[in-house]
N, C-alpha and C. Protein backbone atom coordinates (compact mmCIF):
# COMPACT_ATOMS: atom_id res chain seq x y z
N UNK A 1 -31.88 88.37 -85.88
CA UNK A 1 -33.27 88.63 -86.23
C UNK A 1 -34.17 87.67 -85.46
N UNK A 2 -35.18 88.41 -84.21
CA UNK A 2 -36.15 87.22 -84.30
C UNK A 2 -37.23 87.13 -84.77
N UNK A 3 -37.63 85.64 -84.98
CA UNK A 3 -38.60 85.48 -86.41
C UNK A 3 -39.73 85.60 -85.77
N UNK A 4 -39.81 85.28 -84.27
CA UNK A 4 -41.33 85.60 -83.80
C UNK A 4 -41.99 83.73 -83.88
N UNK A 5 -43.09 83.69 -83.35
CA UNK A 5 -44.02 82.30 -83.24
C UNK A 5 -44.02 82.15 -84.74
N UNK A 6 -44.20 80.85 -84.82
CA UNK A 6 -45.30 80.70 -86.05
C UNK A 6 -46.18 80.57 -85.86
N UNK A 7 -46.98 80.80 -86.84
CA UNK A 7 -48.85 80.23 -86.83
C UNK A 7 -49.04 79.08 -86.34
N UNK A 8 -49.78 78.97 -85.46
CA UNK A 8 -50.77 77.50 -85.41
C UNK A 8 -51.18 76.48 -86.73
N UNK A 9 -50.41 75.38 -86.89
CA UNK A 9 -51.34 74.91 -88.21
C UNK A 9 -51.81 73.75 -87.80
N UNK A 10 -53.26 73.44 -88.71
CA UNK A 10 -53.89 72.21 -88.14
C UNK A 10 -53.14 70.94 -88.18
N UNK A 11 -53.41 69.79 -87.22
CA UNK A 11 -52.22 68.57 -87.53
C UNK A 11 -53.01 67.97 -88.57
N UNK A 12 -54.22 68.06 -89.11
CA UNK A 12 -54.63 67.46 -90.74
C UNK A 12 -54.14 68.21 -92.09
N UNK A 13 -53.50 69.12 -91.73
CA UNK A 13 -52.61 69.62 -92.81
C UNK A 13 -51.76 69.15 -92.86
N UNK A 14 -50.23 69.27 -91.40
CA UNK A 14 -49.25 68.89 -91.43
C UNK A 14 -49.25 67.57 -92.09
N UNK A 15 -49.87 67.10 -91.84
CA UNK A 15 -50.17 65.30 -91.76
C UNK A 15 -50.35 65.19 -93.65
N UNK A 16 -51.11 65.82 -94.01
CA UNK A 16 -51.20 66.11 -95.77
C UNK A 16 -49.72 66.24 -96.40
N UNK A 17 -49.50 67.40 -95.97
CA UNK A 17 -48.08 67.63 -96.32
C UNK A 17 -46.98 66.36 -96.20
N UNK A 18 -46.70 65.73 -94.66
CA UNK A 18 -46.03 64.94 -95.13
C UNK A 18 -46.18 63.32 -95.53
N UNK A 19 -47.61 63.32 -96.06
CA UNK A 19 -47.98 62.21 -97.17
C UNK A 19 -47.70 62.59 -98.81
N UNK A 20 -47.62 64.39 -98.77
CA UNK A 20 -47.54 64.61 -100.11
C UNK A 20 -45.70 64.64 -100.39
N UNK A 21 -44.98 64.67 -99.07
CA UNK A 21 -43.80 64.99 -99.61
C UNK A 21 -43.22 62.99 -99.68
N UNK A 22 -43.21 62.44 -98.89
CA UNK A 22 -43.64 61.21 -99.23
C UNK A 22 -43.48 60.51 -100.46
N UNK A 23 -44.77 60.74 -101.35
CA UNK A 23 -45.00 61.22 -102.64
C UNK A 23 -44.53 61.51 -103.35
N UNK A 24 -43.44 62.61 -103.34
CA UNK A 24 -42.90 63.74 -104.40
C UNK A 24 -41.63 63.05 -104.87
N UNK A 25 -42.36 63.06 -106.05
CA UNK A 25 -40.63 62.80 -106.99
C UNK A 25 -39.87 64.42 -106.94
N UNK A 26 -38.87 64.33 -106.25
CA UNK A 26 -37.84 65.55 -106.20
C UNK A 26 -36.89 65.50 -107.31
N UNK A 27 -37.08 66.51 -108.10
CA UNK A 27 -36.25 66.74 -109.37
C UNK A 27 -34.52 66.77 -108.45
N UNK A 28 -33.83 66.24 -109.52
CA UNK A 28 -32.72 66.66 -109.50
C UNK A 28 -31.89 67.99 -108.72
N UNK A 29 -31.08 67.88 -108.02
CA UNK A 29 -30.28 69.31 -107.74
C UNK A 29 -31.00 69.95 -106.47
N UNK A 30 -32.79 69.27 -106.47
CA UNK A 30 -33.55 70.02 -104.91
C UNK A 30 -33.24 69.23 -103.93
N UNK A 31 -33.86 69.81 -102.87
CA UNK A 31 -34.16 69.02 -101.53
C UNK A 31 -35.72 69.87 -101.63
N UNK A 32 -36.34 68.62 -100.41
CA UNK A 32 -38.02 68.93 -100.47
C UNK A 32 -37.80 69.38 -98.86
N UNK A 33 -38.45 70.29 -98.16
CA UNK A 33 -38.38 70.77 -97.03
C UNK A 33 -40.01 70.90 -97.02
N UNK A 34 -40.23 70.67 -95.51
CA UNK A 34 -41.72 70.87 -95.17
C UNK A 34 -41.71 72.05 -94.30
N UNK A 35 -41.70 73.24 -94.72
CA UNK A 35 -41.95 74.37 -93.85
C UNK A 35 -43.02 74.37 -92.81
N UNK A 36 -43.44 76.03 -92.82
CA UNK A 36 -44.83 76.37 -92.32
C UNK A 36 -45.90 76.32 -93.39
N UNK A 37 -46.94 75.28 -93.57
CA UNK A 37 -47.86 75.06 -94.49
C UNK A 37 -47.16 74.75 -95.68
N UNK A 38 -46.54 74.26 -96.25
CA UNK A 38 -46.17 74.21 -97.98
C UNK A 38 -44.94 73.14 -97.25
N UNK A 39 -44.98 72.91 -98.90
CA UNK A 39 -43.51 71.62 -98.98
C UNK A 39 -42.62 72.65 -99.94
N UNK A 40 -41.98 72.94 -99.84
CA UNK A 40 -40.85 73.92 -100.24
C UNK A 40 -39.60 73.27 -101.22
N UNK A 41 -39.42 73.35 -102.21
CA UNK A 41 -38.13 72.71 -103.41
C UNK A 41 -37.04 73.81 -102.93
N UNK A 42 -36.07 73.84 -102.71
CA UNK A 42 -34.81 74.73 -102.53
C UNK A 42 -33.94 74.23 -103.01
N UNK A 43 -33.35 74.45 -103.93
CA UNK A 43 -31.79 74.24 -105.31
C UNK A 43 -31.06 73.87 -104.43
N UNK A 44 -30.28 73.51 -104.73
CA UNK A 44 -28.60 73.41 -104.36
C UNK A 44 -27.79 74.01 -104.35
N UNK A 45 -26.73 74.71 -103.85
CA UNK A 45 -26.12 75.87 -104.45
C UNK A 45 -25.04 76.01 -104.88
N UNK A 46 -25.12 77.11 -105.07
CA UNK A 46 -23.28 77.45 -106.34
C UNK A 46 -22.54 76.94 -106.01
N UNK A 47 -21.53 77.37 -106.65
CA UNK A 47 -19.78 77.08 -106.58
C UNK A 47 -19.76 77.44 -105.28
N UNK A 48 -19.42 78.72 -105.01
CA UNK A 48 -19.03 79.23 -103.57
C UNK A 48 -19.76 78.69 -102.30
N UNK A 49 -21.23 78.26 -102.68
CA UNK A 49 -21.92 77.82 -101.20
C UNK A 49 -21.67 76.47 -100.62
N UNK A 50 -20.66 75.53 -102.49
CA UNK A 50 -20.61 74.36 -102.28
C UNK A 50 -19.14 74.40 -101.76
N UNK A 51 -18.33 75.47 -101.97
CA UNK A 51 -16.96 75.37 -101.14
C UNK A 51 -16.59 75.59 -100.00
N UNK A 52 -17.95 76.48 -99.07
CA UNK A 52 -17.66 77.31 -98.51
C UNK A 52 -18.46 76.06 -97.36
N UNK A 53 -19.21 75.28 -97.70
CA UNK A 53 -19.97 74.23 -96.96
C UNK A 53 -18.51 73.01 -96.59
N UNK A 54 -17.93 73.04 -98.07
CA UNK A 54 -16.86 71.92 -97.67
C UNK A 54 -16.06 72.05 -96.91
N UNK A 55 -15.33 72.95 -96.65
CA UNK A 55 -14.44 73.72 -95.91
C UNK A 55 -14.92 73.31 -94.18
N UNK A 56 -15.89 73.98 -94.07
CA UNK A 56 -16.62 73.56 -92.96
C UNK A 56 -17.27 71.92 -92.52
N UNK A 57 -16.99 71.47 -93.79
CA UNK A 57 -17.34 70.20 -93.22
C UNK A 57 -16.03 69.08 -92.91
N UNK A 58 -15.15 69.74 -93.09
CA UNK A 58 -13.83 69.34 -93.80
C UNK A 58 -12.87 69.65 -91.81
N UNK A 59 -13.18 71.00 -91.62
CA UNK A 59 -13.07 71.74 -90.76
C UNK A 59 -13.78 71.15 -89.10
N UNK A 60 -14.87 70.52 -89.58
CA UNK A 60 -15.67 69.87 -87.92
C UNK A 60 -15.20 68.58 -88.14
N UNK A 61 -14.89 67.50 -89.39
CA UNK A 61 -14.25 66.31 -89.46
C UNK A 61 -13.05 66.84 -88.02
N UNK A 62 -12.13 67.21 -88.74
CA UNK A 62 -11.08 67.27 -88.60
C UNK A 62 -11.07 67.79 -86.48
N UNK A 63 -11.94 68.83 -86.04
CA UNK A 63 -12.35 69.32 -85.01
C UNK A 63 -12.51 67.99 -84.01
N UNK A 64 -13.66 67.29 -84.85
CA UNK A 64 -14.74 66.09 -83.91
C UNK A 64 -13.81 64.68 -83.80
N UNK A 65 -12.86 64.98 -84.43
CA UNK A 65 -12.04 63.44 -84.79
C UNK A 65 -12.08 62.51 -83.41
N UNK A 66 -12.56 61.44 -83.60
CA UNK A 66 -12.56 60.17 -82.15
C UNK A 66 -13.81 60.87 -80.86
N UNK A 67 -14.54 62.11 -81.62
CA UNK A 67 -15.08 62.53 -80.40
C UNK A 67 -16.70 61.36 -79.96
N UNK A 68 -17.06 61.12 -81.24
CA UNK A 68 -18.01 60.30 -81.08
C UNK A 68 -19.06 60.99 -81.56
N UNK A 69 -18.94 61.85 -82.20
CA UNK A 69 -19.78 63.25 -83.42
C UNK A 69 -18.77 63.20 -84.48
N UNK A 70 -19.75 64.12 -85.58
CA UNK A 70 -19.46 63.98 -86.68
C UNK A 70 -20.07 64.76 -87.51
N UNK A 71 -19.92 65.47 -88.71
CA UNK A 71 -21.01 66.03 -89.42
C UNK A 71 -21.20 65.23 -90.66
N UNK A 72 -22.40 66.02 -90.81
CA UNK A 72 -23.21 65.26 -91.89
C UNK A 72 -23.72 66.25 -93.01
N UNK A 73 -23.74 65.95 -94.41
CA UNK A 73 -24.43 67.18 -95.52
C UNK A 73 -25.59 67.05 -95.96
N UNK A 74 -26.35 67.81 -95.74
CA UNK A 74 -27.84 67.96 -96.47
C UNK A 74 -28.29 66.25 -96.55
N UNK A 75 -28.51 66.28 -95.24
CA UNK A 75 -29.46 65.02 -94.77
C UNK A 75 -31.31 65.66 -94.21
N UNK A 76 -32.04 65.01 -94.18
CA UNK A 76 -33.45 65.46 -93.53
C UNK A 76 -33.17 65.06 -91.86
N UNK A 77 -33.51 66.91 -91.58
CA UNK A 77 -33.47 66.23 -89.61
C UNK A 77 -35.14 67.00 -89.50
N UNK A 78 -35.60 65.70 -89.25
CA UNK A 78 -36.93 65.73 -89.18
C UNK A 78 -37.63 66.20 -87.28
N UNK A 79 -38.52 67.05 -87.13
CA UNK A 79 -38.89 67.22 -85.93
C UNK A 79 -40.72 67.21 -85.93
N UNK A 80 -41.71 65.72 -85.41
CA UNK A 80 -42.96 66.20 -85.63
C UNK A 80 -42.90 65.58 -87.14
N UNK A 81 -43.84 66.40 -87.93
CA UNK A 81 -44.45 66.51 -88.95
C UNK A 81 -43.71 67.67 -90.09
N UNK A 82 -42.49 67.97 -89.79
CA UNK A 82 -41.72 68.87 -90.50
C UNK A 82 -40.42 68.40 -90.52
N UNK A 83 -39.77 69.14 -92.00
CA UNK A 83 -38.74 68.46 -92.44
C UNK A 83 -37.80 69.30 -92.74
N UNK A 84 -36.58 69.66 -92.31
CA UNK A 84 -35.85 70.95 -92.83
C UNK A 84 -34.61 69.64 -93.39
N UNK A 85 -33.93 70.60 -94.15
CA UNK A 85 -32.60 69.90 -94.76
C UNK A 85 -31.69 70.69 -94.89
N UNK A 86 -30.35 70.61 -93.70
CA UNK A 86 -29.58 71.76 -93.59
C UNK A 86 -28.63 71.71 -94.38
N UNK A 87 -27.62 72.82 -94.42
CA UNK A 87 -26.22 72.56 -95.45
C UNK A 87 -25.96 71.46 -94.65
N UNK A 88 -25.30 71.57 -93.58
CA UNK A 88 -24.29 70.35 -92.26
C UNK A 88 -25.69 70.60 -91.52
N UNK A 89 -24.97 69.54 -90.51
CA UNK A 89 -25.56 69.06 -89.46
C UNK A 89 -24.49 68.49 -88.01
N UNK A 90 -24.64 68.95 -86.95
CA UNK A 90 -23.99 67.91 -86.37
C UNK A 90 -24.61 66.73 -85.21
N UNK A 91 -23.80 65.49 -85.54
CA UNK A 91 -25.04 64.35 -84.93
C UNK A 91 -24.04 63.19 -84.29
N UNK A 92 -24.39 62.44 -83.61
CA UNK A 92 -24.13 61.45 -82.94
C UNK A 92 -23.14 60.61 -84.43
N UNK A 93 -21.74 59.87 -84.08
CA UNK A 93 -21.31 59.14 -85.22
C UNK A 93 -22.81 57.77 -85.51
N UNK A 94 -22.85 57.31 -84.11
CA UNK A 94 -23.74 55.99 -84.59
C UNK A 94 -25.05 56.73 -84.38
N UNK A 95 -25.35 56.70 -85.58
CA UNK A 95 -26.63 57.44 -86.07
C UNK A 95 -27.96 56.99 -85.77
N UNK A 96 -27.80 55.54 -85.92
CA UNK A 96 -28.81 54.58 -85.49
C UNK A 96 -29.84 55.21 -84.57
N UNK A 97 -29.61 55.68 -83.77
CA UNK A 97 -30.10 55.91 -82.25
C UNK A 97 -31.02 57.18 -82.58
N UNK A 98 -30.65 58.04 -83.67
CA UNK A 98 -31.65 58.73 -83.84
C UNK A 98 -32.23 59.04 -85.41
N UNK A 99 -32.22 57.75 -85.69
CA UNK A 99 -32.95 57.82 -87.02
C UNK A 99 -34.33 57.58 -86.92
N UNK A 100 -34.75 58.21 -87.68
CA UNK A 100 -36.34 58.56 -87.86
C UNK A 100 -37.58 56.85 -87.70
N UNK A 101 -38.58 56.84 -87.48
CA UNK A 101 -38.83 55.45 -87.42
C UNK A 101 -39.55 55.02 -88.99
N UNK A 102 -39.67 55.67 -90.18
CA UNK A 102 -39.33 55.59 -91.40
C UNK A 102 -39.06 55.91 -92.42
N UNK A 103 -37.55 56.15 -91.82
CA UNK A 103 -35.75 56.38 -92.53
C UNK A 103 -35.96 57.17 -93.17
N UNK A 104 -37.15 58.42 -92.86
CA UNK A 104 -36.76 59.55 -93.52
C UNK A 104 -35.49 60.38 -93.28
N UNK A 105 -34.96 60.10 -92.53
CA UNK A 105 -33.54 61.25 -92.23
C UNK A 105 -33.43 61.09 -90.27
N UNK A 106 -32.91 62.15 -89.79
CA UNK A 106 -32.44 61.76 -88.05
C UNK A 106 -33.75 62.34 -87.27
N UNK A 107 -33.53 62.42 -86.15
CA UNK A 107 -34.49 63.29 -85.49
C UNK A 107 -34.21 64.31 -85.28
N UNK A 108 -34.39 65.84 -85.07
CA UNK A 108 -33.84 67.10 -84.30
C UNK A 108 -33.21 66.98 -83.07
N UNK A 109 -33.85 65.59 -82.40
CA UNK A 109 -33.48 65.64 -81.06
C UNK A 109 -32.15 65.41 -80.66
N UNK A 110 -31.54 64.42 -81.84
CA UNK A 110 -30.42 64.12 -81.91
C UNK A 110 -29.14 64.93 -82.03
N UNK A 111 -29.86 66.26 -82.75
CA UNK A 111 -28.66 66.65 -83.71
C UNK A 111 -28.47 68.24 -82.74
N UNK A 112 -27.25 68.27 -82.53
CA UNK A 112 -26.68 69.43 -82.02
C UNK A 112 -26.45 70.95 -82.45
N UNK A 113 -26.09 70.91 -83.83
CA UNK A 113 -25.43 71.91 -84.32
C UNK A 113 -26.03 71.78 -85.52
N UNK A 114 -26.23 72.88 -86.47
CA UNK A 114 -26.73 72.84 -87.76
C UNK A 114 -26.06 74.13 -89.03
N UNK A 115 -26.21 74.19 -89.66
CA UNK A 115 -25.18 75.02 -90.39
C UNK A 115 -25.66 75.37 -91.68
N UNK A 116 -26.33 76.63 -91.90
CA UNK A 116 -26.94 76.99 -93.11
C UNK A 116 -25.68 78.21 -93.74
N UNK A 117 -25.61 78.19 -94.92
CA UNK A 117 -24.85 78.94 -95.76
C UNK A 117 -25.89 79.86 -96.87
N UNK A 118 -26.10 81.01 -96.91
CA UNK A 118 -27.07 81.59 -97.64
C UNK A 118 -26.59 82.05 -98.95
N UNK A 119 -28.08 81.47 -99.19
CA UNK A 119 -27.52 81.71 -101.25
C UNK A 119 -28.35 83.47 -101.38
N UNK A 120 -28.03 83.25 -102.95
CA UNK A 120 -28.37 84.75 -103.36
C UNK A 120 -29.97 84.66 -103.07
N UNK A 121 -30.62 85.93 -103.13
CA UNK A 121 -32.19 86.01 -103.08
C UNK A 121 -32.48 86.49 -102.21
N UNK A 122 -34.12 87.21 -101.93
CA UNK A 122 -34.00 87.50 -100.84
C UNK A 122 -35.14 86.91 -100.36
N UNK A 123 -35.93 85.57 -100.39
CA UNK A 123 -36.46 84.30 -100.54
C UNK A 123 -35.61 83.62 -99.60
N UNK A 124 -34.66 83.35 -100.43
CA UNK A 124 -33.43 82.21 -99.72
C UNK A 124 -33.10 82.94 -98.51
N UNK A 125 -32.66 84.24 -98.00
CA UNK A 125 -32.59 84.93 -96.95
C UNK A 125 -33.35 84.74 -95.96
N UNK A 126 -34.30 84.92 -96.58
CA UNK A 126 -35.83 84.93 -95.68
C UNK A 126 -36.09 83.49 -94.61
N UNK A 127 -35.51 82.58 -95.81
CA UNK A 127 -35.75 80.72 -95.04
C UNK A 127 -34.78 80.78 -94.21
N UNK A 128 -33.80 81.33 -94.24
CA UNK A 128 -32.26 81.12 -93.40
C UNK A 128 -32.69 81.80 -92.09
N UNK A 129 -32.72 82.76 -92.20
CA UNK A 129 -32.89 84.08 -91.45
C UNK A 129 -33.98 84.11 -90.26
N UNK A 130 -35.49 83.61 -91.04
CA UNK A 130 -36.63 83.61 -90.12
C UNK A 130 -37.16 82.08 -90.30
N UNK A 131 -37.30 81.52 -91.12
CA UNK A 131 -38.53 80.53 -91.67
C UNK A 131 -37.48 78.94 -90.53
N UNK A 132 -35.96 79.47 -90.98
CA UNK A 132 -35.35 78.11 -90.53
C UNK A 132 -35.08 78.56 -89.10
N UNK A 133 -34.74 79.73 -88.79
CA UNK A 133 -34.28 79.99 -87.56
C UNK A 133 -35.39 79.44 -86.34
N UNK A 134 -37.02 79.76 -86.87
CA UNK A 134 -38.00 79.62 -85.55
C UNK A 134 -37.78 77.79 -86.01
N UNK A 135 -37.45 77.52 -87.25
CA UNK A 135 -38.04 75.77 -87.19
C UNK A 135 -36.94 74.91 -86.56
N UNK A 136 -35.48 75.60 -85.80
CA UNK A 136 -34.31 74.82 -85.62
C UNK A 136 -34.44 75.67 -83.93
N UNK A 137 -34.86 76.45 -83.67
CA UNK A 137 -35.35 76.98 -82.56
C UNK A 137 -36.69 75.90 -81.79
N UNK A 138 -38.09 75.84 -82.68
CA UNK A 138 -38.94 75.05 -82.61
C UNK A 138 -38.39 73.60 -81.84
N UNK A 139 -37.60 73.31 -82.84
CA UNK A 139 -37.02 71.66 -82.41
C UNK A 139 -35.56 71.37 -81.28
N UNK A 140 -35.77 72.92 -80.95
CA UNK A 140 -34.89 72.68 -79.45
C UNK A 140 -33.02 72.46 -79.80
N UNK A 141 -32.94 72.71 -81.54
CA UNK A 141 -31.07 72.22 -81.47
C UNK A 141 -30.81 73.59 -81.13
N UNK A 142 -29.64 72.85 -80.29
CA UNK A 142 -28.73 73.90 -79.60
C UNK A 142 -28.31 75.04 -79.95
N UNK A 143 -27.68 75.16 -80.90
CA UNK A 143 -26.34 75.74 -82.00
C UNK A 143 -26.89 76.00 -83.33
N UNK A 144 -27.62 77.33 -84.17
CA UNK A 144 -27.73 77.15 -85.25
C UNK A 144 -26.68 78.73 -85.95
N UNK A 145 -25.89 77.84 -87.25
CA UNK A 145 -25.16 79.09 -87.67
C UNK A 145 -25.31 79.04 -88.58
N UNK A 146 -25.22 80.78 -89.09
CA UNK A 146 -25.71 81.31 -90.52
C UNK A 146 -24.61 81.85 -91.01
N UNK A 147 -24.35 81.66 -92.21
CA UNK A 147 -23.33 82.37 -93.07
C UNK A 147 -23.56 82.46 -93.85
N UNK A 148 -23.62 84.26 -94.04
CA UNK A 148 -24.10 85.09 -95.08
C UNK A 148 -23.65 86.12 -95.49
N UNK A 149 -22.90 85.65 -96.96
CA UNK A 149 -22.01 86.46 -97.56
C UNK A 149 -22.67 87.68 -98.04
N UNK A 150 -24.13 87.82 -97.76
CA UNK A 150 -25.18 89.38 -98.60
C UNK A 150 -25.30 89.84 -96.66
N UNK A 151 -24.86 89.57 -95.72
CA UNK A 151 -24.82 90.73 -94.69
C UNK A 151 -23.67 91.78 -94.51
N UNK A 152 -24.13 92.88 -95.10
CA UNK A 152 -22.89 94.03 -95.19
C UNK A 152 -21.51 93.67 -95.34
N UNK A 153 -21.19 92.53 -96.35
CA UNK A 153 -19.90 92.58 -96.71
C UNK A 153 -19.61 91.38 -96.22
N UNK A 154 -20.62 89.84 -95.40
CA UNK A 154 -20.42 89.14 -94.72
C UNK A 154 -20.41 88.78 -93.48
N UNK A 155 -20.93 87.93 -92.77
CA UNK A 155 -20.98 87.58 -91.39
C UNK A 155 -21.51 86.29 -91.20
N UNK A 156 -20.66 85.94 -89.83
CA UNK A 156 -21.53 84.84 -89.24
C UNK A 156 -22.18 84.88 -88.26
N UNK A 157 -23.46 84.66 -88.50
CA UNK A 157 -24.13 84.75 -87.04
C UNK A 157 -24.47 82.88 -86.10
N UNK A 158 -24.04 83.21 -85.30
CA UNK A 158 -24.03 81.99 -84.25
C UNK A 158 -25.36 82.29 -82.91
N UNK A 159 -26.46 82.00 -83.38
CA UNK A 159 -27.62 81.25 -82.23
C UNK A 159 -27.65 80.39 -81.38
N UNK A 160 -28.12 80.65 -79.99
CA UNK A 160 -28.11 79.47 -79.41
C UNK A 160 -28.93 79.89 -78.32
N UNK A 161 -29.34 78.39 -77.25
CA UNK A 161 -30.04 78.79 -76.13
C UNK A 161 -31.73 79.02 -77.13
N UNK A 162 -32.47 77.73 -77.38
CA UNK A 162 -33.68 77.61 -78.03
C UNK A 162 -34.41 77.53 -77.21
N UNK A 163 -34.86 78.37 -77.53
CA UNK A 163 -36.92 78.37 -76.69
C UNK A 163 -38.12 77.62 -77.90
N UNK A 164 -38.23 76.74 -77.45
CA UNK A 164 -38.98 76.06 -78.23
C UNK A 164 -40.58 76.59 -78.27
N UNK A 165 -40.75 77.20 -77.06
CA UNK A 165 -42.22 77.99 -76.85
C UNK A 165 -42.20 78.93 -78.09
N UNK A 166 -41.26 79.71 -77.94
CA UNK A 166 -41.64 81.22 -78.58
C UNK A 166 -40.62 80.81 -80.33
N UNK A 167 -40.25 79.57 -80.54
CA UNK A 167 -39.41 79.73 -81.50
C UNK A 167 -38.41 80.32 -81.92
N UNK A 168 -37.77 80.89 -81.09
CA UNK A 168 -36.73 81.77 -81.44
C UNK A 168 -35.24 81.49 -80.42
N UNK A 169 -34.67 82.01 -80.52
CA UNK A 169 -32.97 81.85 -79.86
C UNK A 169 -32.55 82.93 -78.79
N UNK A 170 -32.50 82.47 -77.65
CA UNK A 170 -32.22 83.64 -76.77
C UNK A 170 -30.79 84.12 -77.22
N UNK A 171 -30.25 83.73 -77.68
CA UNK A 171 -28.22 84.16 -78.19
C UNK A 171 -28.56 84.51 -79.59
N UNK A 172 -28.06 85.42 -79.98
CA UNK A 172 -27.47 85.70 -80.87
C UNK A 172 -26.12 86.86 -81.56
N UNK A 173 -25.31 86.09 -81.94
CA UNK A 173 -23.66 86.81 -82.09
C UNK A 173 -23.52 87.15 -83.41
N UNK A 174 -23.50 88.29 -84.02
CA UNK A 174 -22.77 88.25 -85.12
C UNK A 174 -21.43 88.65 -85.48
N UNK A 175 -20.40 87.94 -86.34
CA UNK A 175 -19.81 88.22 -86.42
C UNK A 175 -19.26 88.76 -88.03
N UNK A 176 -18.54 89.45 -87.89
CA UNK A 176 -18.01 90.20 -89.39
C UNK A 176 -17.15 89.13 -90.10
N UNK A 177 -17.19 88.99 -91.42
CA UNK A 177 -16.24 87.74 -91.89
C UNK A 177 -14.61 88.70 -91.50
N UNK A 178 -13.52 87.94 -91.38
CA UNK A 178 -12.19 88.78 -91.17
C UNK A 178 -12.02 88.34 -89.72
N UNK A 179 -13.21 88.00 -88.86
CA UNK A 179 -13.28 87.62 -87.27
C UNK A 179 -13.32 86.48 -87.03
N UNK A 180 -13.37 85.81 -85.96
CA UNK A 180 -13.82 84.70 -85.68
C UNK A 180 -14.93 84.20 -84.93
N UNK A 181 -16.07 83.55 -85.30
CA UNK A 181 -17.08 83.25 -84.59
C UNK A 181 -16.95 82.11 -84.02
N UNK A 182 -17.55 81.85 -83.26
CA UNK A 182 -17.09 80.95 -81.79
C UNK A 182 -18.06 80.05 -81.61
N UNK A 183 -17.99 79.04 -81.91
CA UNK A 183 -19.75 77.87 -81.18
C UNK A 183 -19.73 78.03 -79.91
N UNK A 184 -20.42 78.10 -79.04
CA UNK A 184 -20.10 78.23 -77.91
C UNK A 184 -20.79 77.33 -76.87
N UNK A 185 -21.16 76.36 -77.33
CA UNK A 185 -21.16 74.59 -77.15
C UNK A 185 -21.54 74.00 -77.51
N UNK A 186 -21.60 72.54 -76.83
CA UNK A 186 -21.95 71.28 -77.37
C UNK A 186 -20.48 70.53 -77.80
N UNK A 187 -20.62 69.78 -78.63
CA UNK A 187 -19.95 68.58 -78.82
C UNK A 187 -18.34 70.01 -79.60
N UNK A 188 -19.12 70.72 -80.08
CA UNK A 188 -18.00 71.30 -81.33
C UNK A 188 -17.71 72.56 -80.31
N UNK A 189 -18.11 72.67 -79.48
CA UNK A 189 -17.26 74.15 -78.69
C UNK A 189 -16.78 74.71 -78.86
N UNK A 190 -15.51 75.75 -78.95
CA UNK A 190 -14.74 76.37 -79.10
C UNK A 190 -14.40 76.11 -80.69
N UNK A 191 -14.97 75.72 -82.07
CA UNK A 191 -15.34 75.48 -83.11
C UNK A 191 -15.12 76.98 -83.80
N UNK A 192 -14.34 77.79 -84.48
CA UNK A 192 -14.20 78.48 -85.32
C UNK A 192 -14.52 78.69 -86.44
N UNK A 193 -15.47 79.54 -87.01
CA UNK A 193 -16.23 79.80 -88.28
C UNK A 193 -15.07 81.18 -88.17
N UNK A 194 -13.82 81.29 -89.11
CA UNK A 194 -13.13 82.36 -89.49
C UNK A 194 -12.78 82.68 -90.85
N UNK A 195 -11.81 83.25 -91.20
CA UNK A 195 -11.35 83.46 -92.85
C UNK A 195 -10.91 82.34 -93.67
N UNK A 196 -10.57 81.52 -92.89
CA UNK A 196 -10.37 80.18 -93.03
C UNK A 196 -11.42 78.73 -93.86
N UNK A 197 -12.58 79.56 -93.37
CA UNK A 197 -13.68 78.87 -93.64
C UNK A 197 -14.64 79.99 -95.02
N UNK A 198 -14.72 81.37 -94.62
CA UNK A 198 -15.32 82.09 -95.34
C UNK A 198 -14.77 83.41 -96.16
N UNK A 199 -13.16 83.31 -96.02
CA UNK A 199 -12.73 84.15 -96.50
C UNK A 199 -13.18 85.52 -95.87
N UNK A 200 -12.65 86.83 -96.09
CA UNK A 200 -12.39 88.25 -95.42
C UNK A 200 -13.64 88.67 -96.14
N UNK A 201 -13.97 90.06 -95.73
CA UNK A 201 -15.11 90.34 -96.18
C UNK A 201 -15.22 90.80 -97.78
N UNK A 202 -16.31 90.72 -97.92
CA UNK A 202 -16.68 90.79 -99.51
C UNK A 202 -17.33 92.49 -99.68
N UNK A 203 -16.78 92.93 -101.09
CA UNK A 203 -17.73 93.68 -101.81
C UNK A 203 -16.68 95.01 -100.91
């Protein structure tokens, strides 16, 4: 799917926003994300999104071992004046080098690979799909993959090749769960999102 530009927003908004997120006591169980215009609360998710994340994080450990990368869970990779918070992430082991200059979370610039798992809704779809795709596009990471057990029975789709102009991903692969989807670079390359990770297809 491409999500298309976003709107132009003024930098005295952005700039509002992230004094108000700043600010925000975050209840329990959220993460605070600074979208397009709004600061956004997004849950945590189920059983399955929290197994299906481990697996995969369990899965690039094991991949990245001594490489000098590493993944990381629902940390803030901040780009600008916006704040997304992915399931994973993948980033430099010594982190230092691209942490934010106050320790809100890493930079985008840093981080290679990113890894959203979609919950039920069609809200939550919507952020995965368009809202995160132009904002991980926007900030130039390489590699963004979606896994989404509500696309016809399952799939992973693997993006890549960001145009930061137009926000969007010149690549995009989907694959059927039962297959294997392929990173197709960076640090995790030849990186397998298969049944292994998401089980055969659903429904």
């Amino acid at each position: 799917m491409n999500p298309g530009k976003a709107p132009d927003e003024p930098t005295w908004v952005a700039q509002r926003l992230w004094e108000a997120r700043a600010a925000l006591e975050v209840p329990e169980g959220f993460h605070a994300e600074i979208g397009e215009g709004a600061i956004v609360l997004t849950p945590v998710g189920d059983l399955r999104h929290m197994q299906v994340n481990q697996r995969v994080f369990r899965a690039l450990c094991d991949r990245l071992q001594d490489s000098g990368w590493g993944p990381a869970y629902a940390g803030s990779v901040v780009h600008g004046l916006k704040v997304a918070v992915p399931d994973l992430f993948v980033a430099p082991d010594e982190i230092h080098g691209i942490e934010h200059p106050e320790g809100l979370g890493v930079l985008a610039s840093g981080v290679v690979l990113v890894v959203e798992t979609v919950s039920p809704g069609s809200e939550n779809r919507r952020r995965d799909l368009v809202l995160k795709h132009r904002a991980y596009a926007t900030a130039g990471i390489p590699v963004y993959v979606i896994i989404d057990d509500y696309d016809d029975g399952g799939a992973v789709t693997v993006l890549s090749g960001p145009d930061p102009e137009r926000g969007a991903y010149a690549s995009s692969v989907r694959t059927p769960y039962g297959e294997d989807a392929v990173v197709p670079e960076g640090p995790a390359k030849g990186f397998v999102f298969g049944p292994g990770i998401t089980g055969e297809r659903r429904g």
